[in-house]
PDB file of N, CA and C in Angstrom:
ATOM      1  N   UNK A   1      56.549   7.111  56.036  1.00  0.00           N
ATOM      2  CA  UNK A   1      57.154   6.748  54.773  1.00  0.00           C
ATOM      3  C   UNK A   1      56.361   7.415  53.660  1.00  0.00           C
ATOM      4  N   UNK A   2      57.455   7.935  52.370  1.00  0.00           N
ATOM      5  CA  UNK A   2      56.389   8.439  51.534  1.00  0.00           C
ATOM      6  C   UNK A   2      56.463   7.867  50.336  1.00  0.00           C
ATOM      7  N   UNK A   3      55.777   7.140  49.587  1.00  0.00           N
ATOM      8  CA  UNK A   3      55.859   6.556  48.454  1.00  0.00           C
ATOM      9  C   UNK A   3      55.262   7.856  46.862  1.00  0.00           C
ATOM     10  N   UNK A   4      56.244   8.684  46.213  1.00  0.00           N
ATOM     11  CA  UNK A   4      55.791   9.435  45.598  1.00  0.00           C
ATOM     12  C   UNK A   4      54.209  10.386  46.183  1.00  0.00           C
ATOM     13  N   UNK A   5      53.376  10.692  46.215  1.00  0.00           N
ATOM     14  CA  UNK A   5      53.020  12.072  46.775  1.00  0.00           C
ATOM     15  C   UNK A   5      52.147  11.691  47.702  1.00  0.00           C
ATOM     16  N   UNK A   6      51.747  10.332  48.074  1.00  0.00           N
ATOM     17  CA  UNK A   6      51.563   9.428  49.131  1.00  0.00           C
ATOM     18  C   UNK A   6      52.189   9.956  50.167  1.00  0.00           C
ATOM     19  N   UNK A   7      51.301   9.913  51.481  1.00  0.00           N
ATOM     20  CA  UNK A   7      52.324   9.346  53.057  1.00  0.00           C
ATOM     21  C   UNK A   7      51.539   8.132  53.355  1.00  0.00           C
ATOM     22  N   UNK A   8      52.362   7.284  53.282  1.00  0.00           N
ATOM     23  CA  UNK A   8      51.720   5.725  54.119  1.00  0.00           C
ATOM     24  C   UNK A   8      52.525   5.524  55.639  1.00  0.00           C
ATOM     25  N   UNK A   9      51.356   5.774  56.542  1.00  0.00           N
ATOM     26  CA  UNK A   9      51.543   5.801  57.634  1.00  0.00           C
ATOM     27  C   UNK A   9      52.036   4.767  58.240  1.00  0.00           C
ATOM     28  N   UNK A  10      52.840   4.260  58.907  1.00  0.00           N
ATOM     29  CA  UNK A  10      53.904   3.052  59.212  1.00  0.00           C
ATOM     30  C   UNK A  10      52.540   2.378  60.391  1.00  0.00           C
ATOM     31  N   UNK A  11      51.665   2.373  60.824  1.00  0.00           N
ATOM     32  CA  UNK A  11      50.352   2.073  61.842  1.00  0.00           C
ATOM     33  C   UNK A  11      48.953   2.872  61.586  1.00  0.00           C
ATOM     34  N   UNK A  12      48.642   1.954  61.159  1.00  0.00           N
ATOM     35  CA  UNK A  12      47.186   2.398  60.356  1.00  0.00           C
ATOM     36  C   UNK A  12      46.612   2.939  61.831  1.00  0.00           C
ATOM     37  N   UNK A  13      45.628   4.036  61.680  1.00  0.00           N
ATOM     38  CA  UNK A  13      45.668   4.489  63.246  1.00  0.00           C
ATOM     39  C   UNK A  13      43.847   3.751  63.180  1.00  0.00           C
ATOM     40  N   UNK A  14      43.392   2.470  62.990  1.00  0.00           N
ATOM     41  CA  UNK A  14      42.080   2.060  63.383  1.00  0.00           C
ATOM     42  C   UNK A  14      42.195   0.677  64.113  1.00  0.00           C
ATOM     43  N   UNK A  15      41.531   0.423  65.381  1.00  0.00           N
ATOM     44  CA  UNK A  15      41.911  -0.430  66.019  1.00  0.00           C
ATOM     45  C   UNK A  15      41.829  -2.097  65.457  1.00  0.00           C
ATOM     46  N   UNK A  16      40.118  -2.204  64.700  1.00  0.00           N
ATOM     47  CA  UNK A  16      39.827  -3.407  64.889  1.00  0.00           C
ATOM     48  C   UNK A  16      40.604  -4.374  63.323  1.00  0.00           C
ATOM     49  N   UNK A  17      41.349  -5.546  63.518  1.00  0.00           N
ATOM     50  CA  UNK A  17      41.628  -6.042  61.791  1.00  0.00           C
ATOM     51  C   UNK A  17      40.887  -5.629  61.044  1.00  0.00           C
ATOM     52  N   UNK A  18      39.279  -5.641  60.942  1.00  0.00           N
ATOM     53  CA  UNK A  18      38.689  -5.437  59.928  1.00  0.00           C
ATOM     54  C   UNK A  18      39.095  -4.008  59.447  1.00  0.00           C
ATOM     55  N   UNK A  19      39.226  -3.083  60.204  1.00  0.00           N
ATOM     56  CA  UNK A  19      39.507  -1.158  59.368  1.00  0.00           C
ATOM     57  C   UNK A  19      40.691  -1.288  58.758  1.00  0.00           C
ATOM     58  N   UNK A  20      41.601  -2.027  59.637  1.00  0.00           N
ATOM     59  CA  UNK A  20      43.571  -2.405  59.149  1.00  0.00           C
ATOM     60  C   UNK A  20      43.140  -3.114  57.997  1.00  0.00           C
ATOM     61  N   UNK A  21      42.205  -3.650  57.499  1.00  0.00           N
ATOM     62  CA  UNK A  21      41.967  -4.609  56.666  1.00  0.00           C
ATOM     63  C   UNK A  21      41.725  -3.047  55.270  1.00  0.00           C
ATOM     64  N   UNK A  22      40.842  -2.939  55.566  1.00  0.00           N
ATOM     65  CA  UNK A  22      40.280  -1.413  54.998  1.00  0.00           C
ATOM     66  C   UNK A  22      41.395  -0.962  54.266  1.00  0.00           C
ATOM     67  N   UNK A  23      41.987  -0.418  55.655  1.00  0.00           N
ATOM     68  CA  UNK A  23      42.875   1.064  55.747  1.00  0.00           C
ATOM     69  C   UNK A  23      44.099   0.455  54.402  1.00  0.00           C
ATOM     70  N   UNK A  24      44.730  -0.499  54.559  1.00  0.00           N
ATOM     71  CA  UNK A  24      45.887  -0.937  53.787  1.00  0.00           C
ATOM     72  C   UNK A  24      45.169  -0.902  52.397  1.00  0.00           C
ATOM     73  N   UNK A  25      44.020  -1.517  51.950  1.00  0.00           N
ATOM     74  CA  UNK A  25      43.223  -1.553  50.628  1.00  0.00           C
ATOM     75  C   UNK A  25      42.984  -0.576  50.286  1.00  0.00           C
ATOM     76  N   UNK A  26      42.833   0.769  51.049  1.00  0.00           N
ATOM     77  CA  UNK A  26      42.543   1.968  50.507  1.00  0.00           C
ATOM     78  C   UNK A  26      43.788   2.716  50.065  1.00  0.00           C
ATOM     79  N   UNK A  27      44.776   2.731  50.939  1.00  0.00           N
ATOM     80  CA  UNK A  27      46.045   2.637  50.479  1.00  0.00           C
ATOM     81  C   UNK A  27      46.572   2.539  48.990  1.00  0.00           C
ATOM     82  N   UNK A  28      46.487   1.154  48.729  1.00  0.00           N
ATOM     83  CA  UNK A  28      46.867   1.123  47.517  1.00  0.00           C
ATOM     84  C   UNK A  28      45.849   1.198  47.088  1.00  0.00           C
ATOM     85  N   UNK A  29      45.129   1.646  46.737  1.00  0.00           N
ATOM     86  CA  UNK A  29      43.942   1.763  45.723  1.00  0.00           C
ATOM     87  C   UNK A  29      44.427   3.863  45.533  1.00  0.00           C
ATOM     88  N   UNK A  30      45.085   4.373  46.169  1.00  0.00           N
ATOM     89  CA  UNK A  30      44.911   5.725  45.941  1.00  0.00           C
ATOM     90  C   UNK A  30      46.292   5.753  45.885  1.00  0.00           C
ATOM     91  N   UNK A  31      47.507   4.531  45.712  1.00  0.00           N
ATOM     92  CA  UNK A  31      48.566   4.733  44.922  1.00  0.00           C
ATOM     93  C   UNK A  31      48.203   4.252  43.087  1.00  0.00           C
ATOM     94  N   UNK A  32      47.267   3.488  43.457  1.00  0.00           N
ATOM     95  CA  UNK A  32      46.937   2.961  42.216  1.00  0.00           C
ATOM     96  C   UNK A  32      46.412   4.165  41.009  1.00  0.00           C
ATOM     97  N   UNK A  33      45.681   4.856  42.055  1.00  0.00           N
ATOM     98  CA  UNK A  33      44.850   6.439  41.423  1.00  0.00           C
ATOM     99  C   UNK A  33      46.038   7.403  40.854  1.00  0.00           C
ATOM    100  N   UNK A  34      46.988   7.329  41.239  1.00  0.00           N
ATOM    101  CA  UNK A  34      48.345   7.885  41.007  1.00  0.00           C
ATOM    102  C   UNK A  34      48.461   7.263  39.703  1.00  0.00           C
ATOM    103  N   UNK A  35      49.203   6.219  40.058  1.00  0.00           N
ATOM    104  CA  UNK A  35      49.239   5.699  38.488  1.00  0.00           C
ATOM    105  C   UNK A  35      48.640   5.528  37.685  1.00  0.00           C
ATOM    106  N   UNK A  36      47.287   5.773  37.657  1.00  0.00           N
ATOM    107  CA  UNK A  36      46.165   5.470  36.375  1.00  0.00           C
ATOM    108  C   UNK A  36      45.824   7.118  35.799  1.00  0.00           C
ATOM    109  N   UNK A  37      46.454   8.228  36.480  1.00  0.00           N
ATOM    110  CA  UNK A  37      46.816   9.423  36.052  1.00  0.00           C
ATOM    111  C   UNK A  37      48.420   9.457  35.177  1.00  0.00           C
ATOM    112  N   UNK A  38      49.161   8.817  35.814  1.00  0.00           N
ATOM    113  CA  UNK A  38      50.312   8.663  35.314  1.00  0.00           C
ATOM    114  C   UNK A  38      50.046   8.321  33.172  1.00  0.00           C
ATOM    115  N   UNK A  39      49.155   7.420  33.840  1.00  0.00           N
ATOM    116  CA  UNK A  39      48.660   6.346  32.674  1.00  0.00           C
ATOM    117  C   UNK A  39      48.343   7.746  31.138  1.00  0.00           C
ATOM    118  N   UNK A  40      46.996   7.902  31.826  1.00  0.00           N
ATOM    119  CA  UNK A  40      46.494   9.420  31.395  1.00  0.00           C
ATOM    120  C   UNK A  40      47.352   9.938  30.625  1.00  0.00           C
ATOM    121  N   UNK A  41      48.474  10.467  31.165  1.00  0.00           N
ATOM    122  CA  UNK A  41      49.828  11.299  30.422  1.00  0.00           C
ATOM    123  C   UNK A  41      49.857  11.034  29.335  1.00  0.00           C
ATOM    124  N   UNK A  42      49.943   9.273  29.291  1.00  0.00           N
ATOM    125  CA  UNK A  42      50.939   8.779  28.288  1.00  0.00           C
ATOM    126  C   UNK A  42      51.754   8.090  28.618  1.00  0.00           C
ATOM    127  N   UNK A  43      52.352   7.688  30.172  1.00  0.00           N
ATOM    128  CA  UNK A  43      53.561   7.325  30.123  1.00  0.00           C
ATOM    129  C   UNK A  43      52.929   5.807  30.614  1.00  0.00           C
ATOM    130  N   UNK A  44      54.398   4.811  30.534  1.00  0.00           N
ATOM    131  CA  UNK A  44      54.163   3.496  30.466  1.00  0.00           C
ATOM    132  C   UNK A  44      54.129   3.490  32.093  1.00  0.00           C
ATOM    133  N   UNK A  45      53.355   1.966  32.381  1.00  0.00           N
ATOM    134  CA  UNK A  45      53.498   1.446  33.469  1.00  0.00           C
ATOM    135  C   UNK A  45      53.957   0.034  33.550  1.00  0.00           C
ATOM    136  N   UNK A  46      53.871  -0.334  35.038  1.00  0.00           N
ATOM    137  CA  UNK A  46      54.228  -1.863  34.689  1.00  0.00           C
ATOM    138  C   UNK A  46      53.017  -2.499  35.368  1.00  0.00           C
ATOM    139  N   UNK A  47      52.240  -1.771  35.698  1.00  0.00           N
ATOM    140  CA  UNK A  47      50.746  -2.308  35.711  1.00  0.00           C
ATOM    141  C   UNK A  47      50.449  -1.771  37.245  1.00  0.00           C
ATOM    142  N   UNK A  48      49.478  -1.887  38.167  1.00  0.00           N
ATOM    143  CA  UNK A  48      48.750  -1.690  39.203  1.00  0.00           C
ATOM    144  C   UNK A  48      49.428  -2.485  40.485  1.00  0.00           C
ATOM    145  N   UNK A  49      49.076  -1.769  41.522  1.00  0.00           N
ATOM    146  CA  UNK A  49      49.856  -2.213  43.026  1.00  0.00           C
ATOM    147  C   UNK A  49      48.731  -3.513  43.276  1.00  0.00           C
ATOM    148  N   UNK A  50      49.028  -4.485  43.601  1.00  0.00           N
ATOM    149  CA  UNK A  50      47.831  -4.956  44.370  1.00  0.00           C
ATOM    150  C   UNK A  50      46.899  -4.297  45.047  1.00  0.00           C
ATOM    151  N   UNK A  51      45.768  -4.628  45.423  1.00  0.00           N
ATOM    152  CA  UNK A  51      44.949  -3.800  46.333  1.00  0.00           C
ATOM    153  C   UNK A  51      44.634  -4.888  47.741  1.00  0.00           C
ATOM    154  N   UNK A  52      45.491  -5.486  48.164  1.00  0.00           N
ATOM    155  CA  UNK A  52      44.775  -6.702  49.125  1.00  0.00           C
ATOM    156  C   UNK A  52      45.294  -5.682  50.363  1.00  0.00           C
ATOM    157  N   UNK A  53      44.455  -6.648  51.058  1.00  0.00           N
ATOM    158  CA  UNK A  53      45.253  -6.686  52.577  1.00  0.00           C
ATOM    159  C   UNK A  53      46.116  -6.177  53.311  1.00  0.00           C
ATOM    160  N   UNK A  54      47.359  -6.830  52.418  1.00  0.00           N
ATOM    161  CA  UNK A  54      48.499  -7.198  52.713  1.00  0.00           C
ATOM    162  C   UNK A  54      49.435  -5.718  52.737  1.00  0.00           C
ATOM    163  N   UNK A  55      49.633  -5.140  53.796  1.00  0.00           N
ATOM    164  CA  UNK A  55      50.443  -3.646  53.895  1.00  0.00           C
ATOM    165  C   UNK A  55      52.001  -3.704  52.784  1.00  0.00           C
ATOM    166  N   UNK A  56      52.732  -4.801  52.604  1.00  0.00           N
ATOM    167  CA  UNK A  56      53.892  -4.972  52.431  1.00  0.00           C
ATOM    168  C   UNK A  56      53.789  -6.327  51.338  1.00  0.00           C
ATOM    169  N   UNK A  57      52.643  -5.900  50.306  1.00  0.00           N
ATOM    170  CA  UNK A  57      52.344  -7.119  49.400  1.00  0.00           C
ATOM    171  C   UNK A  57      53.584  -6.897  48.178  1.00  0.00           C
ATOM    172  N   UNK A  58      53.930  -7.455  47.296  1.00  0.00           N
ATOM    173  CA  UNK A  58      55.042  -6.868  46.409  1.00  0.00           C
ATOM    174  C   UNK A  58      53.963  -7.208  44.727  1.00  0.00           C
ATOM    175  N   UNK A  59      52.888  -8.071  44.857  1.00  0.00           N
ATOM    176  CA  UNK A  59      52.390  -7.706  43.458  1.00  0.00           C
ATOM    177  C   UNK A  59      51.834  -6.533  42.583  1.00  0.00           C
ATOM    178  N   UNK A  60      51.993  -7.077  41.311  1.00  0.00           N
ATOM    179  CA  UNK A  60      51.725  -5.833  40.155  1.00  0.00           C
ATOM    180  C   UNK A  60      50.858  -7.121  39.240  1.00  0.00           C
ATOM    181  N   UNK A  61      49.421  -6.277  39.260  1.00  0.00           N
ATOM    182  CA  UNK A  61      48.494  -6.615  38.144  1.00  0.00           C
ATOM    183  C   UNK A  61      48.268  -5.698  36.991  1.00  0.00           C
ATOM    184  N   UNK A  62      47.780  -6.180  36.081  1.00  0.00           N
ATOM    185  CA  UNK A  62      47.796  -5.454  34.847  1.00  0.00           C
ATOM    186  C   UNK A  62      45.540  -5.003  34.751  1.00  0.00           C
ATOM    187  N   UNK A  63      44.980  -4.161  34.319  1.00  0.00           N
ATOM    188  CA  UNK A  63      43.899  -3.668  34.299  1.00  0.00           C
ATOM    189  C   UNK A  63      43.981  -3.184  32.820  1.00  0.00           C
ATOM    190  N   UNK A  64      42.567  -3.325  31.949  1.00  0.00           N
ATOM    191  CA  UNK A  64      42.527  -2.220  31.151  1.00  0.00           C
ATOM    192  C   UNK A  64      41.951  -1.226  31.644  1.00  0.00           C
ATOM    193  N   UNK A  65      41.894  -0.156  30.641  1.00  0.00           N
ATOM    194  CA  UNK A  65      41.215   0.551  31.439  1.00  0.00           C
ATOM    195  C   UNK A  65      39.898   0.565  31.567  1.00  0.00           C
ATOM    196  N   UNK A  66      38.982  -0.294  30.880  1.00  0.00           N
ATOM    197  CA  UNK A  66      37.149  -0.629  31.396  1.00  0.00           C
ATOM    198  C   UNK A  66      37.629  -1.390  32.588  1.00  0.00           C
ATOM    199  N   UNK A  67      38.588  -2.637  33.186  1.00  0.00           N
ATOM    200  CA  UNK A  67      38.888  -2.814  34.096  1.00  0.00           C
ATOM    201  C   UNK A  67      38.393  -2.406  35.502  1.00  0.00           C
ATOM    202  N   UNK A  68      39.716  -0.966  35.170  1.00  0.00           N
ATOM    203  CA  UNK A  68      40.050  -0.227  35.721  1.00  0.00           C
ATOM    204  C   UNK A  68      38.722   0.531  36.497  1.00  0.00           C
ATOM    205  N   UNK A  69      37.966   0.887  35.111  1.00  0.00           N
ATOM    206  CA  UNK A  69      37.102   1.918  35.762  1.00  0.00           C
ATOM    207  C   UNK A  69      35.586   1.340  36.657  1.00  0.00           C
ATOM    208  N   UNK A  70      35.610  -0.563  36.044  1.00  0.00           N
ATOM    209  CA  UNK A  70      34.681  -0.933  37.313  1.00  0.00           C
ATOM    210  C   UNK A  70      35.390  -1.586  38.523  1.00  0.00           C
ATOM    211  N   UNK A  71      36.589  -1.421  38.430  1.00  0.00           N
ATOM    212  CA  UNK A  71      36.909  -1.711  39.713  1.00  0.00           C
ATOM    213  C   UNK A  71      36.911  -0.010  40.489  1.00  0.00           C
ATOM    214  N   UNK A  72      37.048   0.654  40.382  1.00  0.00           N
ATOM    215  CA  UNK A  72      36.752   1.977  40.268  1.00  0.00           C
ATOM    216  C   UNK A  72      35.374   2.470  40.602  1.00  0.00           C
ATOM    217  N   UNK A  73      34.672   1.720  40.358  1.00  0.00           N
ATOM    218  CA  UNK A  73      32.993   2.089  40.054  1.00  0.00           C
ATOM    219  C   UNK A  73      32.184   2.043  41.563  1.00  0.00           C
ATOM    220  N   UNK A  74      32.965   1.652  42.442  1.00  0.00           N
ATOM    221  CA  UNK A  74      31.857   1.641  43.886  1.00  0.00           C
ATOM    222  C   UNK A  74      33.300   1.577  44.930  1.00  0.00           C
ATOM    223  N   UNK A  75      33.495   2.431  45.723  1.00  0.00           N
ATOM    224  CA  UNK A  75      34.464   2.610  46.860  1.00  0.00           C
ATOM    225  C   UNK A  75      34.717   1.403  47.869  1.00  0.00           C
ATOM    226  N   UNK A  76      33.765   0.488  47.822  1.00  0.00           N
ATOM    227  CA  UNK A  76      34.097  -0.846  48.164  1.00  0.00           C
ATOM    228  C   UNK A  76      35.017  -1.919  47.312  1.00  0.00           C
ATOM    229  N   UNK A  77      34.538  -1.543  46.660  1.00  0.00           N
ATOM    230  CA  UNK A  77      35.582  -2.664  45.534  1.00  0.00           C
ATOM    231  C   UNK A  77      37.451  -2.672  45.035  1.00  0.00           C
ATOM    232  N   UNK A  78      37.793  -3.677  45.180  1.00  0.00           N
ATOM    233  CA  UNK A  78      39.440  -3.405  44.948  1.00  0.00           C
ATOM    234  C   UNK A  78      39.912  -4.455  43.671  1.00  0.00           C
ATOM    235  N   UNK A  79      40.647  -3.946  43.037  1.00  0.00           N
ATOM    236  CA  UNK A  79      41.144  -5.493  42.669  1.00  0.00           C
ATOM    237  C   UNK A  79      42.957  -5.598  42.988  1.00  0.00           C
ATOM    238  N   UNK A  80      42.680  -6.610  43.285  1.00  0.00           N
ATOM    239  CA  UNK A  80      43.585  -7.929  43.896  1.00  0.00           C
ATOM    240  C   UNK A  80      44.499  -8.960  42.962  1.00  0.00           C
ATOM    241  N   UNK A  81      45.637  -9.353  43.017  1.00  0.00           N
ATOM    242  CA  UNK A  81      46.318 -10.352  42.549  1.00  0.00           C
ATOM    243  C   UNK A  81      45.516 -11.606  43.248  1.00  0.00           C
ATOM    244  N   UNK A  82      45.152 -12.788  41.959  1.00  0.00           N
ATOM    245  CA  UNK A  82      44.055 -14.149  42.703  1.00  0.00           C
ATOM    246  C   UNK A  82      44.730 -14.439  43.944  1.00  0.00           C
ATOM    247  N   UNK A  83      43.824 -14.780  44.784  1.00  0.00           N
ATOM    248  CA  UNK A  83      43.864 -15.430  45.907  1.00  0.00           C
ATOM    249  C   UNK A  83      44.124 -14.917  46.968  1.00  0.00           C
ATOM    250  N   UNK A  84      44.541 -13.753  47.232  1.00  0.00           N
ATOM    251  CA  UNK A  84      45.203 -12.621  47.663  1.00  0.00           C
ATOM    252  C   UNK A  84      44.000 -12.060  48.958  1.00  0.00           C
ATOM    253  N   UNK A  85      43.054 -12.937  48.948  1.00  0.00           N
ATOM    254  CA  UNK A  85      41.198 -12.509  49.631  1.00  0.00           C
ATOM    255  C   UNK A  85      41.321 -12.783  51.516  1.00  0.00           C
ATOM    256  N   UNK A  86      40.990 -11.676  51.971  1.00  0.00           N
ATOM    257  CA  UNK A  86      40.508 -11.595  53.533  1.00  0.00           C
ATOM    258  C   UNK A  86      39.008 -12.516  53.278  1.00  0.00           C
ATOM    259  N   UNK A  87      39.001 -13.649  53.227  1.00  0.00           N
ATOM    260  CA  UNK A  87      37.633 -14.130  53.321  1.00  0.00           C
ATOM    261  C   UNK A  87      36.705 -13.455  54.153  1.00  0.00           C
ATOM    262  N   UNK A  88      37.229 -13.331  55.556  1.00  0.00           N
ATOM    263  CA  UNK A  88      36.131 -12.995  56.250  1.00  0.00           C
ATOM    264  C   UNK A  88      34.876 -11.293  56.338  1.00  0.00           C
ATOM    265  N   UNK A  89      36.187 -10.324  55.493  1.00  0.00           N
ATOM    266  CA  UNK A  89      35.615  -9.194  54.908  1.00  0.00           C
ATOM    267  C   UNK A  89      35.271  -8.566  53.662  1.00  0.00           C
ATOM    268  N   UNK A  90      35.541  -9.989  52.507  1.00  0.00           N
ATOM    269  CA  UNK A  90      35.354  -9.645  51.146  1.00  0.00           C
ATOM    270  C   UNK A  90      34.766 -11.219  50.695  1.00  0.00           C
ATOM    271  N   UNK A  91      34.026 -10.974  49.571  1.00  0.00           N
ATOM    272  CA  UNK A  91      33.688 -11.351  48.605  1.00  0.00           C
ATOM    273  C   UNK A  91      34.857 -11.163  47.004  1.00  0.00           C
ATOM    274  N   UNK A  92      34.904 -12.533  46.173  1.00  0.00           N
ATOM    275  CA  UNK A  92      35.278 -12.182  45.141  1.00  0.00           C
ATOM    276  C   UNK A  92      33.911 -11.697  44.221  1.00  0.00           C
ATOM    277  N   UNK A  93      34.024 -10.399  43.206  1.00  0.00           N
ATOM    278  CA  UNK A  93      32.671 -10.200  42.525  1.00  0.00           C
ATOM    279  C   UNK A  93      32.889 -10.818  40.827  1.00  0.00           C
ATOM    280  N   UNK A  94      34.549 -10.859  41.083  1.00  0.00           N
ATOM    281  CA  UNK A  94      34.649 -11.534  39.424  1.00  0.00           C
ATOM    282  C   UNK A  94      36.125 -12.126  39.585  1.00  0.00           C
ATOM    283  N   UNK A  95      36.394 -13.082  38.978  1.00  0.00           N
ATOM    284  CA  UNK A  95      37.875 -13.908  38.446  1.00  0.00           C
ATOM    285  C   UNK A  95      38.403 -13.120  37.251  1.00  0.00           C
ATOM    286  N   UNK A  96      39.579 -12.576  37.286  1.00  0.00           N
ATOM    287  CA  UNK A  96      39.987 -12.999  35.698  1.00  0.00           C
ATOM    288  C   UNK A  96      41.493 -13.327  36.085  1.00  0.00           C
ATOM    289  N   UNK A  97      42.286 -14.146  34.571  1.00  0.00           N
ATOM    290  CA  UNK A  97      43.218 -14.538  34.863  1.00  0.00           C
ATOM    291  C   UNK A  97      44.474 -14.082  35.801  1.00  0.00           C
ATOM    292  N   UNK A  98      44.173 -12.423  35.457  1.00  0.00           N
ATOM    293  CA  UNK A  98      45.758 -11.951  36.162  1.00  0.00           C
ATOM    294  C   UNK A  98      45.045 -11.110  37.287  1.00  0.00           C
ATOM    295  N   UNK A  99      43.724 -10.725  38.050  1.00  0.00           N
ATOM    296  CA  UNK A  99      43.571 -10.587  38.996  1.00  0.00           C
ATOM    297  C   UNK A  99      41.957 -11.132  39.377  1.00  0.00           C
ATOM    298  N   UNK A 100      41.659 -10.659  40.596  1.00  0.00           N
ATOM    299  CA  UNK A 100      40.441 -10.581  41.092  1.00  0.00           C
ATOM    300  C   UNK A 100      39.299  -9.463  41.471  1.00  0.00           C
ATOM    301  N   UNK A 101      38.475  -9.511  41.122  1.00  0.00           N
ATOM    302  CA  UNK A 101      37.753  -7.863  41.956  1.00  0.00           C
ATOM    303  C   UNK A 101      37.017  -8.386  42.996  1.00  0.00           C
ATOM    304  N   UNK A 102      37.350  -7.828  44.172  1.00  0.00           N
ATOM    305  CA  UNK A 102      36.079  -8.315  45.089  1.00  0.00           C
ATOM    306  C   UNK A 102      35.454  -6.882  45.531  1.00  0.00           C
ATOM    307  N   UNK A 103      34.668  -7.314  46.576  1.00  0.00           N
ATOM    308  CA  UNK A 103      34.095  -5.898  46.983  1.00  0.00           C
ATOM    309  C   UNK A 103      34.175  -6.397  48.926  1.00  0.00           C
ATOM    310  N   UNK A 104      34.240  -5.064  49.466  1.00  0.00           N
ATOM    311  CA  UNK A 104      34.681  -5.306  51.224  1.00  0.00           C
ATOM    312  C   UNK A 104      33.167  -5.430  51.395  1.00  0.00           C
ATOM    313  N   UNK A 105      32.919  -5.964  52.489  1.00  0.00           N
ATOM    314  CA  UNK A 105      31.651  -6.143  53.197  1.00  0.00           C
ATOM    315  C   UNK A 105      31.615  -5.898  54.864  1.00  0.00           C
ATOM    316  N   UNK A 106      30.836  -5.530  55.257  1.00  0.00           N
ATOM    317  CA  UNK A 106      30.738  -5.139  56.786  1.00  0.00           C
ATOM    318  C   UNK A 106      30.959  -3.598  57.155  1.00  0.00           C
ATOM    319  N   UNK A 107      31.749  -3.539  58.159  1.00  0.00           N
ATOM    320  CA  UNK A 107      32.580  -2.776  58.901  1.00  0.00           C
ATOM    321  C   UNK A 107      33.801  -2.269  58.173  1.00  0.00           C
ATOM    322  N   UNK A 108      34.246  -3.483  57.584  1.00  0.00           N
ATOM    323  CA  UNK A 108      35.677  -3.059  56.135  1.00  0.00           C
ATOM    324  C   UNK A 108      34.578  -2.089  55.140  1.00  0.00           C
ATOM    325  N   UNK A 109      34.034  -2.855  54.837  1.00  0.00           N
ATOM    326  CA  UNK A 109      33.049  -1.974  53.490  1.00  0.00           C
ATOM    327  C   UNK A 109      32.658  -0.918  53.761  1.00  0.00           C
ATOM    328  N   UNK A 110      32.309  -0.314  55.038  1.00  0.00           N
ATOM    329  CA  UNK A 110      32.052   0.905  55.615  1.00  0.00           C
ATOM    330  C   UNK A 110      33.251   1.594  55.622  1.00  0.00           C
ATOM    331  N   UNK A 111      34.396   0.710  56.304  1.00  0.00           N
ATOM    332  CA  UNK A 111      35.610   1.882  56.314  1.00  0.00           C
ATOM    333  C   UNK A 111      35.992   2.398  55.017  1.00  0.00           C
ATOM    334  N   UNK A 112      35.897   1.245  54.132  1.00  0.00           N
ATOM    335  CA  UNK A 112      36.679   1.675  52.670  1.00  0.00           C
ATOM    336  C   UNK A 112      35.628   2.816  51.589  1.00  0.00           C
ATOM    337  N   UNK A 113      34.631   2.789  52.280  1.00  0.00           N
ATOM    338  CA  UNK A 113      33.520   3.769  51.606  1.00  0.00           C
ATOM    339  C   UNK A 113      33.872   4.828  52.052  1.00  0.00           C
ATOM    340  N   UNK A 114      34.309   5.233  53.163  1.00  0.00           N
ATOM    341  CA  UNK A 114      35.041   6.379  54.329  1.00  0.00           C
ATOM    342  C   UNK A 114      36.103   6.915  53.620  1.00  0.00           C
ATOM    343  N   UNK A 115      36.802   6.179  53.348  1.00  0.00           N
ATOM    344  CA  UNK A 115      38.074   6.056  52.923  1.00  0.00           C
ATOM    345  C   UNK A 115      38.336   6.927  51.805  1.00  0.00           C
ATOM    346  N   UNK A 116      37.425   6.825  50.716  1.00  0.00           N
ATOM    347  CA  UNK A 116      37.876   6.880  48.792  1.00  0.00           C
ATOM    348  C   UNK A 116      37.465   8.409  48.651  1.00  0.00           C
TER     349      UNK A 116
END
């Protein structure tokens, strides 16, 4: 499947949940990179893909762009619509009302460092 200049592979090709955990977060985090160029242009958005988990999530968070650029700031870190958290491979690193930033830890945190 190709979502604008994206291919999102229909089977993340890493075996264990934790990389699938990864692999989908990195995902949207480099559709997100799309649109925060989009942004760049000039042109409007309707805000950011989620970055969770979730392969087939349907939220849109809003970022400024200082946001933006520390969620941005370390290849582990995503932000997330609240609540949206793999407990067992993330940490939240901050709350705010319309999302979350956490950062991956482990084996996820390794993949998603791989990943960016």
């Amino acid at each position: 499947m190709y979502l604008g200049r994206v291919e999102i592979p229909t089977e993340p090709p890493f075996g264990s949940r934790e990389k699938r955990v990864a692999y989908n977060e990195a995902t949207a985090r480099d559709i997100n990179e799309r649109k925060a160029e989009w942004l760049d242009r000039g042109h409007d958005s309707l805000g950011f893909f989620c970055e969770c988990w979730q392969t087939d999530c349907p939220e849109h968070i809003r970022l400024s762009a200082e946001e933006w650029e520390k969620a941005r700031a370390q290849p582990n870190r995503f932000a997330i619509a609240p609540g949206h958290i793999a407990g067992e491979f993330e940490i939240v690193i901050e709350e705010h009302p319309g999302f979350w930033l956490i950062e991956k830890q482990g084996e996820a945190g390794e993949t998603a460092e791989k990943l960016a």
